[in-house]
N, C-alpha and C. Protein backbone atom coordinates (compact mmCIF):
# COMPACT_ATOMS: atom_id res chain seq x y z
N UNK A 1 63.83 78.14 103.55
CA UNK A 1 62.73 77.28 103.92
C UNK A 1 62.24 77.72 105.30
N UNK A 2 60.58 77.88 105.39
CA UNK A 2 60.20 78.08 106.63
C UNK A 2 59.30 77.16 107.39
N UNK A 3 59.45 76.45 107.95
CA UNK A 3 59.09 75.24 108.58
C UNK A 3 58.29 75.85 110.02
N UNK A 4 56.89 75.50 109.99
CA UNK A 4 56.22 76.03 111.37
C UNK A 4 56.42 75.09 112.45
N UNK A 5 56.46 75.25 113.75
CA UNK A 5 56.24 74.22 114.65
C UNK A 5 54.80 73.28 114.54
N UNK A 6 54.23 74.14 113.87
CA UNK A 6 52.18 73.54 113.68
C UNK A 6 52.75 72.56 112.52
N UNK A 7 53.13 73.06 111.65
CA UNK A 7 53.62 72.21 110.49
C UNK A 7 54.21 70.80 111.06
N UNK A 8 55.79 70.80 111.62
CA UNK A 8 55.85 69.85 112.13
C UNK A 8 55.44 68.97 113.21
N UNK A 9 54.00 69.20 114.01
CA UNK A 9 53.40 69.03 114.73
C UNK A 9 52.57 67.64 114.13
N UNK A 10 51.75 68.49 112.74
CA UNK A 10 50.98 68.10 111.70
C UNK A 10 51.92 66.48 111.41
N UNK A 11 52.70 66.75 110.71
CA UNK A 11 53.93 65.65 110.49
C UNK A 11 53.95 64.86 111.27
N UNK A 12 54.15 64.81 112.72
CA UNK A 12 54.68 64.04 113.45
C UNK A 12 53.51 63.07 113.67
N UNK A 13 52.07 63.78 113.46
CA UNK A 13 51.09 63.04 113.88
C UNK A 13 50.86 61.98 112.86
N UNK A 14 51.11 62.47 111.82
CA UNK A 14 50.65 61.64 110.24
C UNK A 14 51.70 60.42 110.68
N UNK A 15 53.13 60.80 110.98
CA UNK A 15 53.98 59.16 111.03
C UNK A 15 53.32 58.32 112.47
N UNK A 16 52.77 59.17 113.11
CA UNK A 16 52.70 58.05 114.34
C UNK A 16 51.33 57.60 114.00
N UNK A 17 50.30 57.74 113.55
CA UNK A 17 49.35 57.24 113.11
C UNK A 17 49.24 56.44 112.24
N UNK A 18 50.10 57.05 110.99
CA UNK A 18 50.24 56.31 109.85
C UNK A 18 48.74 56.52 108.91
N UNK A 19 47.77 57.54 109.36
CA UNK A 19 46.77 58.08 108.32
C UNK A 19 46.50 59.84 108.47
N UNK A 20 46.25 60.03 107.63
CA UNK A 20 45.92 61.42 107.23
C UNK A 20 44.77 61.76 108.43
N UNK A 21 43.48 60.74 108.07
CA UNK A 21 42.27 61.48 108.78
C UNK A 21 42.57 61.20 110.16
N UNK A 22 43.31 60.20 110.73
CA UNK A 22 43.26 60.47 112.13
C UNK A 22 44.12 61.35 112.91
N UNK A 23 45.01 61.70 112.05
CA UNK A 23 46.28 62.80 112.19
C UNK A 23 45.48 63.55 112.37
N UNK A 24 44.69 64.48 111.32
CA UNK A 24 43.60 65.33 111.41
C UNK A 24 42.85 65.64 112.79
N UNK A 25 42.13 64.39 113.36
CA UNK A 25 41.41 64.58 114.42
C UNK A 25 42.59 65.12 115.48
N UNK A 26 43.09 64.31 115.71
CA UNK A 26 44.33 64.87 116.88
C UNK A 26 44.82 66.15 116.59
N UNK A 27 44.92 66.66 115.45
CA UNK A 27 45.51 68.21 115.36
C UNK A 27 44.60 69.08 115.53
N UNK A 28 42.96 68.47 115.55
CA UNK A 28 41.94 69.80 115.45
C UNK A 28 42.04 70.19 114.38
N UNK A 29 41.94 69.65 112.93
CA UNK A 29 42.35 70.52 111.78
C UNK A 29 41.68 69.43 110.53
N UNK A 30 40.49 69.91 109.70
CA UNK A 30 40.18 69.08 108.67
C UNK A 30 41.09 68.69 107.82
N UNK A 31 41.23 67.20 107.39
CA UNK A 31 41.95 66.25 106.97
C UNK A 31 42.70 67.12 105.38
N UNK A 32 41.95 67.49 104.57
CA UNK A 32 41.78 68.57 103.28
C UNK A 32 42.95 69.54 103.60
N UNK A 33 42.77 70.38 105.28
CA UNK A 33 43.98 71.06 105.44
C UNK A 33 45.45 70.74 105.91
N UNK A 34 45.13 69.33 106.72
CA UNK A 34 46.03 68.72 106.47
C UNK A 34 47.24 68.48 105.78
N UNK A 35 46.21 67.71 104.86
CA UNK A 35 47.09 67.46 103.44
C UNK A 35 47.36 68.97 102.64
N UNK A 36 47.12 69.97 103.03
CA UNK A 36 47.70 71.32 102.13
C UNK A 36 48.96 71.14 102.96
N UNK A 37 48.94 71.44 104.01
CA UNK A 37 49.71 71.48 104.93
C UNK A 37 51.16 70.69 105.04
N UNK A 38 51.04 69.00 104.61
CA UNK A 38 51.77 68.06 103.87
C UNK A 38 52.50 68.65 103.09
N UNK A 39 51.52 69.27 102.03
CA UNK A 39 51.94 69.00 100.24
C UNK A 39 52.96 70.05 100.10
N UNK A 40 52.61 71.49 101.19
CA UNK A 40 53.67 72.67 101.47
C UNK A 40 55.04 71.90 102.05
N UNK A 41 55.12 71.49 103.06
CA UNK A 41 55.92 71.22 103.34
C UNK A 41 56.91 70.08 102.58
N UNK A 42 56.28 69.89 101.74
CA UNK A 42 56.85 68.07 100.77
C UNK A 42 57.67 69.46 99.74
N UNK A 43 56.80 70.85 99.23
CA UNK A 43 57.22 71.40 98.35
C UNK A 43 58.52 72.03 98.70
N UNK A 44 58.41 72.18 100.39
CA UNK A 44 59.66 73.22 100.76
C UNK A 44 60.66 71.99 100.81
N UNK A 45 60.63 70.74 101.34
CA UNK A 45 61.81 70.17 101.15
C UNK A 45 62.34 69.40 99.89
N UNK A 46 61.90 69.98 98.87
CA UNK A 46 61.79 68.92 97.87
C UNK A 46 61.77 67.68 97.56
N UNK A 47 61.16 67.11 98.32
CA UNK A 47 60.86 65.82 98.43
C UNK A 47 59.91 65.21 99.25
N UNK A 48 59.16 64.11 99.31
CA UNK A 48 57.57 63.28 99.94
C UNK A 48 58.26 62.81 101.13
N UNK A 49 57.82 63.38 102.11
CA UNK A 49 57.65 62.62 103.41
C UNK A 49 57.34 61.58 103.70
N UNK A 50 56.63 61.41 102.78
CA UNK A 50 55.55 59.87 102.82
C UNK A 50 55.40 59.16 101.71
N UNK A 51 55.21 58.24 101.81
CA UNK A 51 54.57 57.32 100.66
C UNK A 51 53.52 56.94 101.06
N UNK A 52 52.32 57.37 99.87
CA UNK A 52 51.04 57.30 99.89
C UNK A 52 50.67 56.14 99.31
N UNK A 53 50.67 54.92 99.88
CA UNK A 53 50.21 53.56 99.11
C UNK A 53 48.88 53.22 99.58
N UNK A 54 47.89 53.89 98.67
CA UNK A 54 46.58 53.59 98.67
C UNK A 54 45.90 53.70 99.94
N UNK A 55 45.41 52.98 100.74
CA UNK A 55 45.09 53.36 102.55
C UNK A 55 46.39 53.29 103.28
N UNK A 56 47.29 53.26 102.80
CA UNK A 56 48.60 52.90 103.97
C UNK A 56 49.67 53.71 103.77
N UNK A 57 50.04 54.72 104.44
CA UNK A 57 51.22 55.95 104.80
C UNK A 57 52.47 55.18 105.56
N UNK A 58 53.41 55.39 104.48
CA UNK A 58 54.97 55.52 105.17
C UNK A 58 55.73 56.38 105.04
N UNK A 59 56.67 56.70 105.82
CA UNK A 59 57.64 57.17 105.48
C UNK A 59 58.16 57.28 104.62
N UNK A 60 59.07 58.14 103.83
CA UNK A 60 60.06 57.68 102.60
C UNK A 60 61.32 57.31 103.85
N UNK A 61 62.53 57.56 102.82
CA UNK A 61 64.13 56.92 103.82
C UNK A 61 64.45 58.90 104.49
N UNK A 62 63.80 59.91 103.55
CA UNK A 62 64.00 61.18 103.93
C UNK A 62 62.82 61.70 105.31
N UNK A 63 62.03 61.30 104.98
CA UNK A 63 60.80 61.33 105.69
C UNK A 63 61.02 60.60 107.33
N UNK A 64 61.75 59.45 107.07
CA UNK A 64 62.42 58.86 108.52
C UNK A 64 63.28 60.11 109.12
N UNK A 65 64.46 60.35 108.52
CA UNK A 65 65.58 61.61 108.94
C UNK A 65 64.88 62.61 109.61
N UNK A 66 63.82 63.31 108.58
CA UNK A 66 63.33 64.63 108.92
C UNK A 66 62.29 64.48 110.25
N UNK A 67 61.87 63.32 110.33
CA UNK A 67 60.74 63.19 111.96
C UNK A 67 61.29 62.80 112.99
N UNK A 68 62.48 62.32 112.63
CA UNK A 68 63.94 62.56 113.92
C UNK A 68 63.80 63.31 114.54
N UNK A 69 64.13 64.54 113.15
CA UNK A 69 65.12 66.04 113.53
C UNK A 69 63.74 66.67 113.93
N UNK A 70 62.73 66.46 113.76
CA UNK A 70 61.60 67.25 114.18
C UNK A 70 61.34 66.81 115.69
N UNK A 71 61.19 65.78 115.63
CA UNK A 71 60.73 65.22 117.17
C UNK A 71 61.72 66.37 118.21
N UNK A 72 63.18 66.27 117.97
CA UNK A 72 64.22 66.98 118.70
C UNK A 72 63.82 68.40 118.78
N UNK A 73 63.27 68.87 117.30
CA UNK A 73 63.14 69.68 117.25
C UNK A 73 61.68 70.35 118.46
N UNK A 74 60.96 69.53 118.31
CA UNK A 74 59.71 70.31 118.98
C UNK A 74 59.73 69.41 120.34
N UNK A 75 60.57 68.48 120.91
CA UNK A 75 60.64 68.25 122.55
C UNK A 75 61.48 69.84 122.85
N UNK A 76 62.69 70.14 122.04
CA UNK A 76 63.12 71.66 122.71
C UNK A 76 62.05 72.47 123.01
N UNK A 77 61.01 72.89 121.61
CA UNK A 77 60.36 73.64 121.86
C UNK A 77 59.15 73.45 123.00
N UNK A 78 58.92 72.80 123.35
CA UNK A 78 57.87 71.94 124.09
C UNK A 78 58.51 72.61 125.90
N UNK A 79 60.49 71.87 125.93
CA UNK A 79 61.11 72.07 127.02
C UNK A 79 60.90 73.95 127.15
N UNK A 80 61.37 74.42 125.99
CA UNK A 80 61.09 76.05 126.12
C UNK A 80 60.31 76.56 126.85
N UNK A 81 58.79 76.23 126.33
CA UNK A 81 57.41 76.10 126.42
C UNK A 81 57.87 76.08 128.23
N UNK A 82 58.11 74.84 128.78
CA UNK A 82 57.58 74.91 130.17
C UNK A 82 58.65 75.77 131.10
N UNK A 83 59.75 76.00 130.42
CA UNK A 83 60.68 76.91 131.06
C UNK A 83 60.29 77.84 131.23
N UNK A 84 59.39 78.61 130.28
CA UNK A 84 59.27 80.19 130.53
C UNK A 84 58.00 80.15 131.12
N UNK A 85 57.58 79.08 131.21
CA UNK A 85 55.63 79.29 131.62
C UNK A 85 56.13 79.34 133.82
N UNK A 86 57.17 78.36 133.90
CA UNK A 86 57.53 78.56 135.04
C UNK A 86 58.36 79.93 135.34
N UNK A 87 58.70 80.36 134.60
CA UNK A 87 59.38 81.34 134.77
C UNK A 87 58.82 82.79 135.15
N UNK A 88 57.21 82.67 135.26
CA UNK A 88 56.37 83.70 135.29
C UNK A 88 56.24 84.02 136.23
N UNK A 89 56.32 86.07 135.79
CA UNK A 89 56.30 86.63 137.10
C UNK A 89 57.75 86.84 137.38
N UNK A 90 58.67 86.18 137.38
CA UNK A 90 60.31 86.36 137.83
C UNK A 90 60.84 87.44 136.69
N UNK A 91 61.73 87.93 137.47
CA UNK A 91 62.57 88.94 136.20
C UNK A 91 62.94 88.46 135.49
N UNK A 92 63.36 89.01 134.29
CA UNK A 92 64.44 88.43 133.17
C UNK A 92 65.76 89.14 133.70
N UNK A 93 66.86 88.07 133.78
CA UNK A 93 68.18 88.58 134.51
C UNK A 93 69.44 88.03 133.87
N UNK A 94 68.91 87.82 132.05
CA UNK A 94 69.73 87.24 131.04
C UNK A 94 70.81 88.51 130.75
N UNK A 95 69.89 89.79 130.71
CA UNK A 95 71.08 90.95 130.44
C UNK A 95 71.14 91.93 131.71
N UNK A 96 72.17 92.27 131.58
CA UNK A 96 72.56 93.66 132.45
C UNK A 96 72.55 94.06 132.06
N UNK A 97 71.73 95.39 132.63
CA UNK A 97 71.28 96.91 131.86
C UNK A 97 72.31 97.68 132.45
N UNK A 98 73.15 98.98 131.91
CA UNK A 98 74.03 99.77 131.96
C UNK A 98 75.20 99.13 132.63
């Protein structure tokens, strides 16, 4: 399974909103791709993130778990993000050469 950070980005917005089209606006990304975007990711984990009840988006009980592990997942990447942006310009002094 390959899970993008955009992907779970996408995700995180749909639970905190709780709709597709306004998820959409906040990602910069038409609602249509969105939901491709969803339906991939529902396919890679075998199972709905959400429950689609007519105008109203929830979670499933898997869909709770996985926006946990995502949130964790993309504050690291986020912490990454500002580590190396500060890090500019400085050597890399992770390895010793010879």
């Amino acid at each position: 399974m390959v899970l993008s950070l955009k992907q779970l980005r996408y995700a995180l917005a749909i639970a905190e909103t709780g709709h597709f089209g306004r998820a959409a606006v906040l990602c910069h990304i038409s609602q249509p791709a969105l939901s491709q975007q969803i339906q991939s990711m529902e396919a890679q984990c075998g199972t709905p993130l959400f429950d689609r009840l007519g105008r109203t988006i929830q979670l499933t009980p898997f869909g709770r778990e996985f926006m946990e592990r995502a949130r964790r997942v993309l504050d690291n990447a986020d912490a990454l993000e500002a580590f190396t942006a500060g890090q500019s310009g400085t050597p890399c002094t992770l390895f010793a050469l010879g």
